[in-house]
PDB file of N, CA and C in Angstrom:
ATOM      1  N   UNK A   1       0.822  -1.205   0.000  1.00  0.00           N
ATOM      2  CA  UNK A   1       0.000   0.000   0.000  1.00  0.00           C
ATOM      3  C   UNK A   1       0.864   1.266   0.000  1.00  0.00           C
ATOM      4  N   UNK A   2       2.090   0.980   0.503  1.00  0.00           N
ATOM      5  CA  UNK A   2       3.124   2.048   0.683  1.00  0.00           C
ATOM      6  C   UNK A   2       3.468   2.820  -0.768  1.00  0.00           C
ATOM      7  N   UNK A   3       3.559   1.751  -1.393  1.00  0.00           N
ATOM      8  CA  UNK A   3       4.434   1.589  -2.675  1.00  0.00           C
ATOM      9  C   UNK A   3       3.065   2.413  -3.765  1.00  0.00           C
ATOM     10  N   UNK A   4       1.928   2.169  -3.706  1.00  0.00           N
ATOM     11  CA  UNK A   4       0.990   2.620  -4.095  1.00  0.00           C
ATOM     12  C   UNK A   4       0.214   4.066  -3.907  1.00  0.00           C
ATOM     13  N   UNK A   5       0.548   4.426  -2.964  1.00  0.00           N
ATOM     14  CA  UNK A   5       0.306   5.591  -1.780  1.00  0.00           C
ATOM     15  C   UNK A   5       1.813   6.176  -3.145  1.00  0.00           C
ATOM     16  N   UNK A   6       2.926   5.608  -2.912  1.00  0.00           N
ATOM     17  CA  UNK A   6       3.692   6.904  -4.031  1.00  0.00           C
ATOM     18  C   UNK A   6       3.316   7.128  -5.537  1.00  0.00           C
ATOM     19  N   UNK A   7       3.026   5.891  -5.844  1.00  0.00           N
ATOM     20  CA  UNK A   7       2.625   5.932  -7.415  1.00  0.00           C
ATOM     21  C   UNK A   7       1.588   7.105  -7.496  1.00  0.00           C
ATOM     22  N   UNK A   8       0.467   6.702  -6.469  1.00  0.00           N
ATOM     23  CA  UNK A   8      -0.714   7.196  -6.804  1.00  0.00           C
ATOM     24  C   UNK A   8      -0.311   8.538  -6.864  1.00  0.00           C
ATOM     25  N   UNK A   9      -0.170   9.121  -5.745  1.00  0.00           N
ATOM     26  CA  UNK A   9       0.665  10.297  -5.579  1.00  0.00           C
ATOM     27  C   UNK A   9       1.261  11.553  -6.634  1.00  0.00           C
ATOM     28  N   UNK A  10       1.909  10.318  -7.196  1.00  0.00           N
ATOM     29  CA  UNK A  10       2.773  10.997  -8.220  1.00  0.00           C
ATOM     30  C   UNK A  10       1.752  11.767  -9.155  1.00  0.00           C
ATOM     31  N   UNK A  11       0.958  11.395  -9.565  1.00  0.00           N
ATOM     32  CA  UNK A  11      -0.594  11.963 -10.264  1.00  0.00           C
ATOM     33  C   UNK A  11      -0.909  13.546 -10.012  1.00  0.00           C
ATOM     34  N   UNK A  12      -0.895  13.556  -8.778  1.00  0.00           N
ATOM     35  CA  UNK A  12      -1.093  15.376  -8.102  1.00  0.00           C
ATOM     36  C   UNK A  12       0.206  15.678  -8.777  1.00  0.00           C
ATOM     37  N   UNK A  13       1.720  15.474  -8.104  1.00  0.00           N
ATOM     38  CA  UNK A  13       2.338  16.470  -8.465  1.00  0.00           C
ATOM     39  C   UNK A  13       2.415  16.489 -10.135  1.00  0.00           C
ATOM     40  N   UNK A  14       2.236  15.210 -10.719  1.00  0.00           N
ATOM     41  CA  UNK A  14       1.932  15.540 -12.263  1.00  0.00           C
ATOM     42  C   UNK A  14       1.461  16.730 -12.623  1.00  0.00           C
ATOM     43  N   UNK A  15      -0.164  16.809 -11.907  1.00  0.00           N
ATOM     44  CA  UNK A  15      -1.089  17.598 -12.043  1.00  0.00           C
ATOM     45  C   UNK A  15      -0.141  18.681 -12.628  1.00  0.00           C
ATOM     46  N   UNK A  16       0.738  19.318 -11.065  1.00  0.00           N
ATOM     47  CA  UNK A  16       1.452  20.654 -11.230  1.00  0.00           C
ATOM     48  C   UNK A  16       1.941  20.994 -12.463  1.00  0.00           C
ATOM     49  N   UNK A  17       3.123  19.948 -12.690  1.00  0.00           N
ATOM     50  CA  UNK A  17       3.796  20.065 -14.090  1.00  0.00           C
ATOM     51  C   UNK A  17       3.035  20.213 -15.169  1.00  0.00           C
ATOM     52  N   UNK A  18       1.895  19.349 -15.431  1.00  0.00           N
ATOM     53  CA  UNK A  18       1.140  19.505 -16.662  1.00  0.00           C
ATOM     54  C   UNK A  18       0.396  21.016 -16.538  1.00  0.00           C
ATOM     55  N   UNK A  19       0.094  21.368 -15.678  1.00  0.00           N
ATOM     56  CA  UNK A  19      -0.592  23.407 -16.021  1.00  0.00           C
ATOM     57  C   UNK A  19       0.643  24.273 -16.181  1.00  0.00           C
ATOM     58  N   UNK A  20       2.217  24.023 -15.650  1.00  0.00           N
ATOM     59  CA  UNK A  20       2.858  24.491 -16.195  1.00  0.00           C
ATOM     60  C   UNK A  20       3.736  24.162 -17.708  1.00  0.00           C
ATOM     61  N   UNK A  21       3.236  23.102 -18.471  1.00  0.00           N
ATOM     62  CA  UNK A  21       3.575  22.408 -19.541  1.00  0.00           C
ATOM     63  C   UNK A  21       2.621  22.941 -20.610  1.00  0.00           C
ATOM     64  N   UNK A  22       1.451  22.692 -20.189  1.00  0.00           N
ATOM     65  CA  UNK A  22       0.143  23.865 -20.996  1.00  0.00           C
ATOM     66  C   UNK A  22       0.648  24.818 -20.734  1.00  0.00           C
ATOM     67  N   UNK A  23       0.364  25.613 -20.017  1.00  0.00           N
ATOM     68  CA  UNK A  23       0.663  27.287 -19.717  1.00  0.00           C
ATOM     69  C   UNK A  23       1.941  27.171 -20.980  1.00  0.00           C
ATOM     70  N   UNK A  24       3.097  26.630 -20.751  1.00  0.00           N
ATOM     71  CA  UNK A  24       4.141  27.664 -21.196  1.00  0.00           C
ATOM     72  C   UNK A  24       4.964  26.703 -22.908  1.00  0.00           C
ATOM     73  N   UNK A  25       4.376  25.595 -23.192  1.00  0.00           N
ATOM     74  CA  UNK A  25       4.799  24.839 -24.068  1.00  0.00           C
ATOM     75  C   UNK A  25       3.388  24.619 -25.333  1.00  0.00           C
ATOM     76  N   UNK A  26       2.550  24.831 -24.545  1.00  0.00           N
ATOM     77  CA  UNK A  26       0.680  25.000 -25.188  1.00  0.00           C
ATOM     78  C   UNK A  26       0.686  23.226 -25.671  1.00  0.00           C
ATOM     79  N   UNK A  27       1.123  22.177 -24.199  1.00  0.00           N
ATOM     80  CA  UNK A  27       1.145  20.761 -24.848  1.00  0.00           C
ATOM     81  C   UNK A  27      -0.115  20.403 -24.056  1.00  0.00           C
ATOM     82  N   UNK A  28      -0.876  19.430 -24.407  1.00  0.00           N
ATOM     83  CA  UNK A  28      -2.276  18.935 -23.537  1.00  0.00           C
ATOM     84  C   UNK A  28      -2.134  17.368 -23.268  1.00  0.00           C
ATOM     85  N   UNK A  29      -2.514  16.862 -23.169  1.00  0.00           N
ATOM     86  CA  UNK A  29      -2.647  15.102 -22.765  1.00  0.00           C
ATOM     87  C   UNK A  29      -3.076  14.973 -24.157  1.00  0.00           C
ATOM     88  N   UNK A  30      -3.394  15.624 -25.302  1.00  0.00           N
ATOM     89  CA  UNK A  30      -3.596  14.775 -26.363  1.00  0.00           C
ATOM     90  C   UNK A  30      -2.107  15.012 -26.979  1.00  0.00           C
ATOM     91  N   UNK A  31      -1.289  15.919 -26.773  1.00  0.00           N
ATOM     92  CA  UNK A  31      -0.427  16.567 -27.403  1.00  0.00           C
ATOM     93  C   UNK A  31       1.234  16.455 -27.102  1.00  0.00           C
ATOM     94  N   UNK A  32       1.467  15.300 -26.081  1.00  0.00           N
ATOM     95  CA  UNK A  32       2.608  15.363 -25.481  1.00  0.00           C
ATOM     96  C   UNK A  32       2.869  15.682 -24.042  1.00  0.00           C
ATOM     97  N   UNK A  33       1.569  15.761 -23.775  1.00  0.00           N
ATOM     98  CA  UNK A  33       1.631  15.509 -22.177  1.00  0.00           C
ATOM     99  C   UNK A  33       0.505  15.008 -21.184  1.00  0.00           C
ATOM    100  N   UNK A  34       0.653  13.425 -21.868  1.00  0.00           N
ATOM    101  CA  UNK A  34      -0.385  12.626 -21.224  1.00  0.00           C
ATOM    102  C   UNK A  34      -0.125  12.269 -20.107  1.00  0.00           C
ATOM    103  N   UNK A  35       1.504  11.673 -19.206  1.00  0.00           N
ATOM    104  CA  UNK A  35       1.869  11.538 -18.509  1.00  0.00           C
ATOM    105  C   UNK A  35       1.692  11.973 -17.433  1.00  0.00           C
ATOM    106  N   UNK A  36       1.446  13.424 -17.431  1.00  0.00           N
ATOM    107  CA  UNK A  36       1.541  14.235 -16.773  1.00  0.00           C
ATOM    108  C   UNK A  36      -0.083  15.063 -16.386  1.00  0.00           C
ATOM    109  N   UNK A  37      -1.023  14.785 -17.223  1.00  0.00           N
ATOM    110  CA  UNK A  37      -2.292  15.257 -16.761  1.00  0.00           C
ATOM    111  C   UNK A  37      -3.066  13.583 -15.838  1.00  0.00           C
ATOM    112  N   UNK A  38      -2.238  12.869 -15.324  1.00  0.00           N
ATOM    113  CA  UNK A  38      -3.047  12.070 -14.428  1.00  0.00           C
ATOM    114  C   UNK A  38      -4.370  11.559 -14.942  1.00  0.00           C
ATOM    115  N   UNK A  39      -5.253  11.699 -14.350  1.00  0.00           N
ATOM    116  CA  UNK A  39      -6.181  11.421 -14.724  1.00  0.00           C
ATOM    117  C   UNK A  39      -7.353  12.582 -15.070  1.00  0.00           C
ATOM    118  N   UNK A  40      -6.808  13.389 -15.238  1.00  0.00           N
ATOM    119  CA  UNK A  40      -7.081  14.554 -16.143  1.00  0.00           C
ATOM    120  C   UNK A  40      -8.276  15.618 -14.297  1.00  0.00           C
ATOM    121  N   UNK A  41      -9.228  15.948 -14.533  1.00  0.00           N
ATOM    122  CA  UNK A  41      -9.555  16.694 -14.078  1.00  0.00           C
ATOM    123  C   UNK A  41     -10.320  15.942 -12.694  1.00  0.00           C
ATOM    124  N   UNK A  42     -10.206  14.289 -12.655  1.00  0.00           N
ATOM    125  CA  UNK A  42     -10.811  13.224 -12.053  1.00  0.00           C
ATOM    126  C   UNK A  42      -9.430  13.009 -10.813  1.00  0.00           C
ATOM    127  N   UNK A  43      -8.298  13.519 -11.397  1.00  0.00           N
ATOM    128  CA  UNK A  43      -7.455  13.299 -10.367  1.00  0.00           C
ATOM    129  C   UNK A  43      -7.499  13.343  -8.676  1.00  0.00           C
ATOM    130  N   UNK A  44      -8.056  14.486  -8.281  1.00  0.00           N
ATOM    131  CA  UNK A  44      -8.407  15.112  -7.274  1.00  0.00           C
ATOM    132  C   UNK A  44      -8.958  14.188  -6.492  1.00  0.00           C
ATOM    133  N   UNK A  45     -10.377  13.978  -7.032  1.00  0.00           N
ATOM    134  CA  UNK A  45     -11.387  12.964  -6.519  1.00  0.00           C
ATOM    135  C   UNK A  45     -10.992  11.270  -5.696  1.00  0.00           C
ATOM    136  N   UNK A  46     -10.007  11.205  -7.044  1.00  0.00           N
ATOM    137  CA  UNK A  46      -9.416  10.177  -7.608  1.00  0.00           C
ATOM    138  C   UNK A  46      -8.326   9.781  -6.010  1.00  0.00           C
ATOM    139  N   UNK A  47      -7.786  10.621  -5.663  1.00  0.00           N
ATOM    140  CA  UNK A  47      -6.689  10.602  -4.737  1.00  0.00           C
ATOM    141  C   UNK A  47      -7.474  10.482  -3.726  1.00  0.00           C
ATOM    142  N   UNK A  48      -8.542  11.222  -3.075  1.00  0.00           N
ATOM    143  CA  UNK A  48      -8.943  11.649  -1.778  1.00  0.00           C
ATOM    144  C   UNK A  48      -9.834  10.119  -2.173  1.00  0.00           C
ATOM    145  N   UNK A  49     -10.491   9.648  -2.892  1.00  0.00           N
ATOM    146  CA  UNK A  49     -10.848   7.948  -2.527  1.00  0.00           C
ATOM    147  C   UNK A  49      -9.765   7.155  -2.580  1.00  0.00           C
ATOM    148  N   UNK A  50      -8.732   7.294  -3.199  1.00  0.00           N
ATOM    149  CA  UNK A  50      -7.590   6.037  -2.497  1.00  0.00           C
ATOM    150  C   UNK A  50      -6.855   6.163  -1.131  1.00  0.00           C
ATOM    151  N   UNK A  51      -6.923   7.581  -0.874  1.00  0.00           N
ATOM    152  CA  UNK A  51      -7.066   7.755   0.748  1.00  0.00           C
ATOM    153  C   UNK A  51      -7.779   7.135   1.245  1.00  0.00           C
ATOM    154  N   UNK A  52      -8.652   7.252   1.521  1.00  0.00           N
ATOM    155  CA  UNK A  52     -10.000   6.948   1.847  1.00  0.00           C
ATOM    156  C   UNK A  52      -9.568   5.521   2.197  1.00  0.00           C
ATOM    157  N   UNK A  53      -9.621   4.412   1.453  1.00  0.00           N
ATOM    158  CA  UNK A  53      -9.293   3.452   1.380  1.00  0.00           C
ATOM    159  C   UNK A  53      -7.785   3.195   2.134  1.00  0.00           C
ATOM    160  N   UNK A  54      -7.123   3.785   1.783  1.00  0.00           N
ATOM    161  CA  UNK A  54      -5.968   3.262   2.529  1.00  0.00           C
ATOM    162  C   UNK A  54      -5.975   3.384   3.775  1.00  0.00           C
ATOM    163  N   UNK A  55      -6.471   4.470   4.376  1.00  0.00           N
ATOM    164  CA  UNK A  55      -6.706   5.068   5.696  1.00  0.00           C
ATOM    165  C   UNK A  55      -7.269   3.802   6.437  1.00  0.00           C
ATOM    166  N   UNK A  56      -8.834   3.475   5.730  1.00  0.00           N
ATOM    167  CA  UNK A  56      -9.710   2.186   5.810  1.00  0.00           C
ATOM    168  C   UNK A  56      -8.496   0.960   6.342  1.00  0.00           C
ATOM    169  N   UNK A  57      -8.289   0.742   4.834  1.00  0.00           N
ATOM    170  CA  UNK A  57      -7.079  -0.547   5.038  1.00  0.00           C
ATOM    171  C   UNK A  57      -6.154  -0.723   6.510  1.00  0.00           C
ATOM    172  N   UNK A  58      -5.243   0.666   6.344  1.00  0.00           N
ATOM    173  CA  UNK A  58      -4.252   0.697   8.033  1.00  0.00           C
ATOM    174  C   UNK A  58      -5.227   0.372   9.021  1.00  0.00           C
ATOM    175  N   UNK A  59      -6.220   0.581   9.282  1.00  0.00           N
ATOM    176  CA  UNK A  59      -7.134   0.807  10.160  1.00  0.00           C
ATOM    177  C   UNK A  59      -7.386  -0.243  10.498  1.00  0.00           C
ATOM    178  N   UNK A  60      -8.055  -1.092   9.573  1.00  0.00           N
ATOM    179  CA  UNK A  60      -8.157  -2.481   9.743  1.00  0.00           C
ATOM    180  C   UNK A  60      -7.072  -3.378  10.057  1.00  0.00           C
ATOM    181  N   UNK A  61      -6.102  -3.151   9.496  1.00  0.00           N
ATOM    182  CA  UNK A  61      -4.984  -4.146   9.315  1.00  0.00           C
ATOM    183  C   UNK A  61      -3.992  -3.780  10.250  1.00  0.00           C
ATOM    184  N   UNK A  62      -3.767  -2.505  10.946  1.00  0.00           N
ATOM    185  CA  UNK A  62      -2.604  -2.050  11.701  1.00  0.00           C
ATOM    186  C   UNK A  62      -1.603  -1.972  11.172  1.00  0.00           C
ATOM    187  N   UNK A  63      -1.495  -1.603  10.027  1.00  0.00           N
ATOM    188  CA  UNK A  63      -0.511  -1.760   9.342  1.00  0.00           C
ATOM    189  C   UNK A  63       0.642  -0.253   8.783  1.00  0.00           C
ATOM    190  N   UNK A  64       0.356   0.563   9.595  1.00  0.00           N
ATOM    191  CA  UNK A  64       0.699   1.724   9.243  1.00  0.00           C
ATOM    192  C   UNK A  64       2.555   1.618   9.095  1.00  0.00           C
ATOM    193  N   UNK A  65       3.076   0.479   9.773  1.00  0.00           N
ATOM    194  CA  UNK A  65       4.530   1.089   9.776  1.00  0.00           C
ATOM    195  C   UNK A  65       5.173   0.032   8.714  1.00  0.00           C
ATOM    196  N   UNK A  66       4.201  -0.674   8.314  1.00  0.00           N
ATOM    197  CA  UNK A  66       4.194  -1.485   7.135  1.00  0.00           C
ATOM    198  C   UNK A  66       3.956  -0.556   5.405  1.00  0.00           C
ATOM    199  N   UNK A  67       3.178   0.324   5.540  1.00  0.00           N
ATOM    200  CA  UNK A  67       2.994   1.235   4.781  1.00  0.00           C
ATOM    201  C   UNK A  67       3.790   2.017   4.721  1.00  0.00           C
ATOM    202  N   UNK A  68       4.381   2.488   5.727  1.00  0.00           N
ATOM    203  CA  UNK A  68       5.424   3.788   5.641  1.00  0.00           C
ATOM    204  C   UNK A  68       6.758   3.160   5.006  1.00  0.00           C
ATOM    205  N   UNK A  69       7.069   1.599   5.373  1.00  0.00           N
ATOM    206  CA  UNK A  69       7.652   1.257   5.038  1.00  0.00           C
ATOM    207  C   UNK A  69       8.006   1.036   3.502  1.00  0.00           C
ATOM    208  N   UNK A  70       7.053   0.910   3.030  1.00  0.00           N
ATOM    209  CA  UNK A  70       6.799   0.421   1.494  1.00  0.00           C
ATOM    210  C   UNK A  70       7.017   1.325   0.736  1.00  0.00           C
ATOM    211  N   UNK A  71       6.006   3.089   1.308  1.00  0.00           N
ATOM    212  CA  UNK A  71       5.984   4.350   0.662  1.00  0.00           C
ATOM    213  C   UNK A  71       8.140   4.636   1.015  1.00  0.00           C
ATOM    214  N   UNK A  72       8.790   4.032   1.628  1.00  0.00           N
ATOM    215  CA  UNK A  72      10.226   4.849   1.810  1.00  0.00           C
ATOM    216  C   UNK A  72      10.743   3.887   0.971  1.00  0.00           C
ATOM    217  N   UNK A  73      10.790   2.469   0.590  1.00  0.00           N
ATOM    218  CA  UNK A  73      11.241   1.788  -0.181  1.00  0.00           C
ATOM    219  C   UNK A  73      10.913   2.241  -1.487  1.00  0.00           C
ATOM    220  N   UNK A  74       9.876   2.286  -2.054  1.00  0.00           N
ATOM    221  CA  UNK A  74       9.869   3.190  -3.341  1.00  0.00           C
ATOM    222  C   UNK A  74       9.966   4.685  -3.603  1.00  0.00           C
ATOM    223  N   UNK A  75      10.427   5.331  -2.583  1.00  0.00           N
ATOM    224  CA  UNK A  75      11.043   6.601  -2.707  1.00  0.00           C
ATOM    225  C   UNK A  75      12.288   6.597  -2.905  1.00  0.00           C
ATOM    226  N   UNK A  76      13.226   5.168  -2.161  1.00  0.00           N
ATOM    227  CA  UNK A  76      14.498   4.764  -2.213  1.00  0.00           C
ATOM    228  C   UNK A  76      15.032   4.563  -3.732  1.00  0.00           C
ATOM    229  N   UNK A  77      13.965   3.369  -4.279  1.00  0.00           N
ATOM    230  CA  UNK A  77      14.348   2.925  -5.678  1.00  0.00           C
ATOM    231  C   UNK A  77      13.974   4.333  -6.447  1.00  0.00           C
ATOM    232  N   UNK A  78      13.239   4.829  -6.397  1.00  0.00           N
ATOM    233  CA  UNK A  78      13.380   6.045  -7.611  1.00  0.00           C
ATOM    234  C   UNK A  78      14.092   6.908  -7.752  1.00  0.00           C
ATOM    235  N   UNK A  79      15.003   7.223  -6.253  1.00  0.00           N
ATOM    236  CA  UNK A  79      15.889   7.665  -6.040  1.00  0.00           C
ATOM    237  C   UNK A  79      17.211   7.492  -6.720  1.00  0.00           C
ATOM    238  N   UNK A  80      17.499   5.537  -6.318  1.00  0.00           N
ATOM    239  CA  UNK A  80      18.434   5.141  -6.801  1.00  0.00           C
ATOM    240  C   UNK A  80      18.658   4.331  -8.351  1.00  0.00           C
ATOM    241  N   UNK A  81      17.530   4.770  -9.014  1.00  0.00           N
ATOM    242  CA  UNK A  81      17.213   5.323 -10.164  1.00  0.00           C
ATOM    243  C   UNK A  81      17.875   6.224 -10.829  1.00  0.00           C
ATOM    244  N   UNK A  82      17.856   7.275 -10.626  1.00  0.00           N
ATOM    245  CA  UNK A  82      17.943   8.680 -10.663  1.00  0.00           C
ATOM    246  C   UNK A  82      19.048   8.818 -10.689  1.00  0.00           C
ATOM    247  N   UNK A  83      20.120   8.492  -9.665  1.00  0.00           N
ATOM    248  CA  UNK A  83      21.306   8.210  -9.269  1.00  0.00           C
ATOM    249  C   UNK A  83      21.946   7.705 -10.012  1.00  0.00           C
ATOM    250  N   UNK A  84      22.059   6.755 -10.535  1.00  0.00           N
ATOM    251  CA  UNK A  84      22.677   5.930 -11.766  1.00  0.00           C
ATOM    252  C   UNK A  84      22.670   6.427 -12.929  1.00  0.00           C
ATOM    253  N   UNK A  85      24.012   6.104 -13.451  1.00  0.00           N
ATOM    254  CA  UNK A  85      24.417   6.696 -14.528  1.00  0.00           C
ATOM    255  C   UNK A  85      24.355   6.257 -15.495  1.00  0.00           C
ATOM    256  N   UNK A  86      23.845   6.941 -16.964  1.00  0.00           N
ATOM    257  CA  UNK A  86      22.876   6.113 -18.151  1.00  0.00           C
ATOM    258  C   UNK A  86      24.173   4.704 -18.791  1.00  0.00           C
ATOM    259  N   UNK A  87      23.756   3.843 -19.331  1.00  0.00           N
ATOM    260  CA  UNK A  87      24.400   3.151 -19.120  1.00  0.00           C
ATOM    261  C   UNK A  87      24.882   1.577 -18.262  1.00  0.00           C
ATOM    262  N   UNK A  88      24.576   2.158 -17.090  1.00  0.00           N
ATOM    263  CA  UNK A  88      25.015   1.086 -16.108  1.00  0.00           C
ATOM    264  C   UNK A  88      23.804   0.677 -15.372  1.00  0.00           C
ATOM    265  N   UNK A  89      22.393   0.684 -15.786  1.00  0.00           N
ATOM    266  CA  UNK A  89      21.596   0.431 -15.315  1.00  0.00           C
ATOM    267  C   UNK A  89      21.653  -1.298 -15.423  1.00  0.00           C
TER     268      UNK A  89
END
């Protein structure tokens, strides 16, 4: 759920990038920046019910340091991603 909690995530700050990608490049999700408009104007919604649910889930399951865990492990790998030099992947 950790690991999911970042993916999902990633969607909002998309959000950001894609109004500054429109604004200043005039690209849209049909146009070169699909990636980046999430799930377009559903995003919002979209996040505050997988909250919802996850919140649900820990709740039930006690699982919160299991989650945090998961959300720092895939902050780690994208990190050490990032880190690596093209090439030596």
């Amino acid at each position: 759920m950790g690991i999911l909690y970042v993916i999902e995530g990633s969607t909002l700050g998309g959000r950001v990038i894609y109004k500054n990608i429109h604004q200043n490049l005039e690209l849209d999700a049909d146009s070169g920046a699909a990636y980046f408009s999430g799930y377009g104007e559903l995003t919002e919604p979209l996040w505050k019910g997988f909250m919802a649910e996850l919140v649900a889930y820990e709740q039930i399951n006690n699982t919160g340091d299991e989650i945090i865990a998961g959300a720092n492990h895939a902050f780690n790998a994208i990190h050490k991603h990032f880190q690596e030099k093209p090439g030596n992947s």
